[in-house]
C-alpha atoms as a PDB file:
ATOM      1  CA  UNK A   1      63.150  93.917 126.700  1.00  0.00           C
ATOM      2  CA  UNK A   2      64.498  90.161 126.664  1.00  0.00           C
ATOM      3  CA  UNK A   3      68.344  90.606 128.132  1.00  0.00           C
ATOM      4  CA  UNK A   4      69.184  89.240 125.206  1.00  0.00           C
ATOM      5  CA  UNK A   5      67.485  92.223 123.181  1.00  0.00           C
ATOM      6  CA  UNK A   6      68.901  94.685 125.476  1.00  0.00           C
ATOM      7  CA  UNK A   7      72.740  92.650 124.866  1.00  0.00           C
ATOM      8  CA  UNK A   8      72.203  93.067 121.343  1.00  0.00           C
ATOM      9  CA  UNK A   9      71.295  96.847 121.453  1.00  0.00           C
ATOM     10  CA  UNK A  10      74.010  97.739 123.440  1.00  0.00           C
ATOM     11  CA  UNK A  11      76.272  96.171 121.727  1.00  0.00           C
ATOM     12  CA  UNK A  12      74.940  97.738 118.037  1.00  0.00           C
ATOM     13  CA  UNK A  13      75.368 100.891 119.925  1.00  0.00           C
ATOM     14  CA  UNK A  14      78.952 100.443 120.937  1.00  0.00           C
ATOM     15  CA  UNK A  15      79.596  99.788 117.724  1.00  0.00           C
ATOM     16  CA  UNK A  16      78.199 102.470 115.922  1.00  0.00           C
ATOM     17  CA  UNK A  17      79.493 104.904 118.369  1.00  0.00           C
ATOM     18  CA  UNK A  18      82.814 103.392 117.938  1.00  0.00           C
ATOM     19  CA  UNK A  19      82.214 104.085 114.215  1.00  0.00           C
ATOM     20  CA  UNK A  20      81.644 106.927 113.916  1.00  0.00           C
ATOM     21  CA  UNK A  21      84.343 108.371 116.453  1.00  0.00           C
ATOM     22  CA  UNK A  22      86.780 106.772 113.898  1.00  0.00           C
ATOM     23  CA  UNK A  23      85.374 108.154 111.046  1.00  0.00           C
ATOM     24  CA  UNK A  24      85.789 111.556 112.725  1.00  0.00           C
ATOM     25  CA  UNK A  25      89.950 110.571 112.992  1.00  0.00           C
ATOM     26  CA  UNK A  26      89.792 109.577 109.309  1.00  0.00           C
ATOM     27  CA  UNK A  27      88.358 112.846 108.497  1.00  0.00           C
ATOM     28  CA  UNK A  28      90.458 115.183 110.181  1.00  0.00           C
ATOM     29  CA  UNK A  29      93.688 113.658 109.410  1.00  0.00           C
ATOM     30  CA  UNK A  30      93.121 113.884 105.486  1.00  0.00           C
ATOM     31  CA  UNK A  31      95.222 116.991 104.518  1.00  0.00           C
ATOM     32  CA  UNK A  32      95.182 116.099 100.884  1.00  0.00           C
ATOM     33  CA  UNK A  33      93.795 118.589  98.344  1.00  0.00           C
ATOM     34  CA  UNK A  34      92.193 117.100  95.498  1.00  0.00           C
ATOM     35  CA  UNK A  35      91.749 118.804  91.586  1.00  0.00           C
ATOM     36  CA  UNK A  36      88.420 118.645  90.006  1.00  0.00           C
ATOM     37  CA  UNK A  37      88.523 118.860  86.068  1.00  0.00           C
ATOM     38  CA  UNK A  38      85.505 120.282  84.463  1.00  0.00           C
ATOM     39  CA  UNK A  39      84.861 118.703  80.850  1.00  0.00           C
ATOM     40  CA  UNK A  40      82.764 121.642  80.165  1.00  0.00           C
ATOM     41  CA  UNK A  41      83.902 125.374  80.541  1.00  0.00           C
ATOM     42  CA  UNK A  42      80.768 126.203  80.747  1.00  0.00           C
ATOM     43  CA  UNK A  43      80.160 124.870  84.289  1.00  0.00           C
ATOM     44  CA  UNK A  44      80.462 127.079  87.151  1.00  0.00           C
ATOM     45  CA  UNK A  45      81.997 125.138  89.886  1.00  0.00           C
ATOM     46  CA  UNK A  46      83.045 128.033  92.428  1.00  0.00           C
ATOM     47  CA  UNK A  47      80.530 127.480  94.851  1.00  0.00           C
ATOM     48  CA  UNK A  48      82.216 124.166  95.181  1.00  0.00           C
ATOM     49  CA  UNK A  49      85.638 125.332  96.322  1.00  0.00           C
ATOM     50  CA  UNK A  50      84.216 127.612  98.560  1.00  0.00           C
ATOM     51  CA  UNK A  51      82.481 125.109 100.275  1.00  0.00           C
ATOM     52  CA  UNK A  52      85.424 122.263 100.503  1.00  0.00           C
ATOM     53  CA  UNK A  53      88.619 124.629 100.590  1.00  0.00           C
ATOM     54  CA  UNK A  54      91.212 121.911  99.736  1.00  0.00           C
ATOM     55  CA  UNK A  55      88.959 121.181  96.516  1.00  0.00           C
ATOM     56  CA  UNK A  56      90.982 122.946  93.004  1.00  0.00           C
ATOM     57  CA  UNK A  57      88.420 123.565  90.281  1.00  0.00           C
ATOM     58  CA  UNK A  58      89.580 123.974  86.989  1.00  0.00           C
ATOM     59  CA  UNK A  59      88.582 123.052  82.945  1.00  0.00           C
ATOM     60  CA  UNK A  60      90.238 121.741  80.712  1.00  0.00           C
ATOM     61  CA  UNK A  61      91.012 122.963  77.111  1.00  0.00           C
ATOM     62  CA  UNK A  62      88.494 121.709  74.165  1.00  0.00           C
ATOM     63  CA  UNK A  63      91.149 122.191  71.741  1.00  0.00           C
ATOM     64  CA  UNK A  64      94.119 120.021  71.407  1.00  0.00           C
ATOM     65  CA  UNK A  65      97.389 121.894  72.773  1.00  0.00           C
ATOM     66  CA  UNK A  66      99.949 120.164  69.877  1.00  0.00           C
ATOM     67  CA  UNK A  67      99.507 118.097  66.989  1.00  0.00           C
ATOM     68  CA  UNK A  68      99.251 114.664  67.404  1.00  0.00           C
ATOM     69  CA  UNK A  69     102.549 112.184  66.560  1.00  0.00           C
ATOM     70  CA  UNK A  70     101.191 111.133  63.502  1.00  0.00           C
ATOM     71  CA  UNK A  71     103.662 108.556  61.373  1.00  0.00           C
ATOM     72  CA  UNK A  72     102.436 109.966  58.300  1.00  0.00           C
ATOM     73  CA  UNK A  73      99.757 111.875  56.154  1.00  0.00           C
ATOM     74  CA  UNK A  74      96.960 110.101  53.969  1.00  0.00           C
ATOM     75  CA  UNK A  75      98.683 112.907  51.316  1.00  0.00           C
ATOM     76  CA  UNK A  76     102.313 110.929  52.507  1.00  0.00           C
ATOM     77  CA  UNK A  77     100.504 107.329  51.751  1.00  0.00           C
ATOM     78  CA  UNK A  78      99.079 108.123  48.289  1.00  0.00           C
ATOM     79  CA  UNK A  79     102.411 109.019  47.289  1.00  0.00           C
ATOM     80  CA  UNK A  80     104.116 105.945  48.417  1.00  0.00           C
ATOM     81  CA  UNK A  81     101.744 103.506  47.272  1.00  0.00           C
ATOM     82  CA  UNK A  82     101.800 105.512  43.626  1.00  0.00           C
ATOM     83  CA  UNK A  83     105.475 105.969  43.589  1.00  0.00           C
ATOM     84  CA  UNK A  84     105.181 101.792  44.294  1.00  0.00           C
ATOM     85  CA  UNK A  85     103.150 101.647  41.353  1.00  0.00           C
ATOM     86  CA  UNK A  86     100.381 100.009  43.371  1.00  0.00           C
ATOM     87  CA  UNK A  87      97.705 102.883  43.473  1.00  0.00           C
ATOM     88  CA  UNK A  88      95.880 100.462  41.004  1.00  0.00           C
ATOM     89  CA  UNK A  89      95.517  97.256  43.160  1.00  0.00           C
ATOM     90  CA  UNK A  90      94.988  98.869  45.733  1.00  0.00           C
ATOM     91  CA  UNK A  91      92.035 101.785  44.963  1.00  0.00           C
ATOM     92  CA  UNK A  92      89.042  99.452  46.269  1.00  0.00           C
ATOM     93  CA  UNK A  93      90.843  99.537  49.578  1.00  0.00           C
ATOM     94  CA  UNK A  94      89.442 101.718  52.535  1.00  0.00           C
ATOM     95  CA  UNK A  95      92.359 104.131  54.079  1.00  0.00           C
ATOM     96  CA  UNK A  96      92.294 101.812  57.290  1.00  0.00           C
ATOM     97  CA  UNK A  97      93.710  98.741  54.880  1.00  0.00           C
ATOM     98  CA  UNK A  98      95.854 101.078  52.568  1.00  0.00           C
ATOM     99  CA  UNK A  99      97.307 102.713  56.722  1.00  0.00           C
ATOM    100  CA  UNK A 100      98.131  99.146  57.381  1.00  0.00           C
ATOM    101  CA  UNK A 101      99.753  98.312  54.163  1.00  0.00           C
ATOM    102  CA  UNK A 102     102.146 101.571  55.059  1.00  0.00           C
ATOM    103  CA  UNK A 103     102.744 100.355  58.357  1.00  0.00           C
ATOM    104  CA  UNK A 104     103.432  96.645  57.826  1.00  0.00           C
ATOM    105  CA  UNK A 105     105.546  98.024  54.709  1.00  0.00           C
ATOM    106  CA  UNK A 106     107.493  99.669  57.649  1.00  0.00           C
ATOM    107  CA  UNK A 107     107.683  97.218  60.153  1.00  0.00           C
ATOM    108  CA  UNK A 108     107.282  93.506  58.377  1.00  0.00           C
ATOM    109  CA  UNK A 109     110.225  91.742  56.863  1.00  0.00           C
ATOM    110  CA  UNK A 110     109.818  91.131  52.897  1.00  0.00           C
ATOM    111  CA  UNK A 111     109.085  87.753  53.653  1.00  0.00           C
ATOM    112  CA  UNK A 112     106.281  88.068  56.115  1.00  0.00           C
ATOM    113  CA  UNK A 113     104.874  91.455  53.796  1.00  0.00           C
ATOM    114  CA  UNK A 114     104.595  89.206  50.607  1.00  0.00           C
ATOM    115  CA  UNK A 115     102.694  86.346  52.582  1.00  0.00           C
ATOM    116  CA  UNK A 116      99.760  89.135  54.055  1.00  0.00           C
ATOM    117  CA  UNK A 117      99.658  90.299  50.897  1.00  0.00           C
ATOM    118  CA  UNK A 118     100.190  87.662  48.321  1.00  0.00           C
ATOM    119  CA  UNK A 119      97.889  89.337  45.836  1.00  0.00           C
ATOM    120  CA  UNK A 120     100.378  92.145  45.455  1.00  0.00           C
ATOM    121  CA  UNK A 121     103.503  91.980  43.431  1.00  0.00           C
ATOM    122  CA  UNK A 122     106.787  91.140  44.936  1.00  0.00           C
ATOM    123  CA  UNK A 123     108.766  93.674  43.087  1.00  0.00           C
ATOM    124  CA  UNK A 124     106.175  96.507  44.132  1.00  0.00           C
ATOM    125  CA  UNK A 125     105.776  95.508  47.797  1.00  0.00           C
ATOM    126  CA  UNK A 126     110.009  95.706  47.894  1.00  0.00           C
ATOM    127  CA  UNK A 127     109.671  98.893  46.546  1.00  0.00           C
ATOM    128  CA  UNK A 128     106.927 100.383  48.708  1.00  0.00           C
ATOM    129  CA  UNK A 129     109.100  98.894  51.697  1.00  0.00           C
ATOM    130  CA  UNK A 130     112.177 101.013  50.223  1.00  0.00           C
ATOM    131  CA  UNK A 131     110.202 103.910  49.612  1.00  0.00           C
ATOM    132  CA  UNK A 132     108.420 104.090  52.672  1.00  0.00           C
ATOM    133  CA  UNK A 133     111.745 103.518  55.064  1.00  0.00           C
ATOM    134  CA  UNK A 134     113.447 106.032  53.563  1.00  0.00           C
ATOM    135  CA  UNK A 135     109.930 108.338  53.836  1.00  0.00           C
ATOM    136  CA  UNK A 136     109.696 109.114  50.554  1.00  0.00           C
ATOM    137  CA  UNK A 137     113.231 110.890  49.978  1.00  0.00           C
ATOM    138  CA  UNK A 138     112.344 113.374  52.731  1.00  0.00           C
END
């Protein structure tokens, strides 16, 4: 070997064993435990915690715990927009456009409502906003 070669050997071998002594101190001082959540209950993940002791298998639930916050019920919208006497205009309308007609109703002033929807009567959007702040009565 060139000294050069031998220079650059010993050095990647420093190195490496300077590494990897490191990586030893980095290991040992991790006392964290980490939690593993199986999509599927089906899995059986035991062998895993037996091999890495700090590892917590568990799966999670396929069912929903609680009902979703929902704002309202597509039985809650038909009502409104019939009450508002707009079930008419508005029956070509998918349920994502009659939702947003709801929620605007809810949340847009009665000037801003009338100019997204200017194909709608005024009187009926004013009282779709009424009925739908005040939830139908309920």
């Amino acid at each position: 070997m060139v000294p050069s070669e031998k220079l650059w050997a010993f050095s990647l071998g420093l190195i490496l064993s300077i590494l990897s002594s490191v990586a030893a101190v980095f290991a040992s001082e991790q006392t964290g435990a980490a939690e593993i959540q199986l999509l599927n209950p089906k899995i059986d993940a035991r062998s895993l915690e037996k091999k890495l002791p700090l590892v917590t298998v568990k799966a999670l639930s396929q069912r929903p715990t609680s009902r979703p916050n929902v704002p309202f019920t597509s039985a809650d919208r038909s009502l409104w927009i019939s009450q508002a006497d707009l079930k008419t205009a508005t029956q070509s309308w998918d349920e994502l456009d009659r939702d947003l007609l709801i929620l605007r109703a809810y949340s847009y002033r009665p000037e801003k409502l009338r100019s997204t929807y200017p194909n709608l009567p005024e009187a009926k959007l004013k009282e779709l906003q009424k009925i739908v702040k005040y939830r139908g009565g309920k």
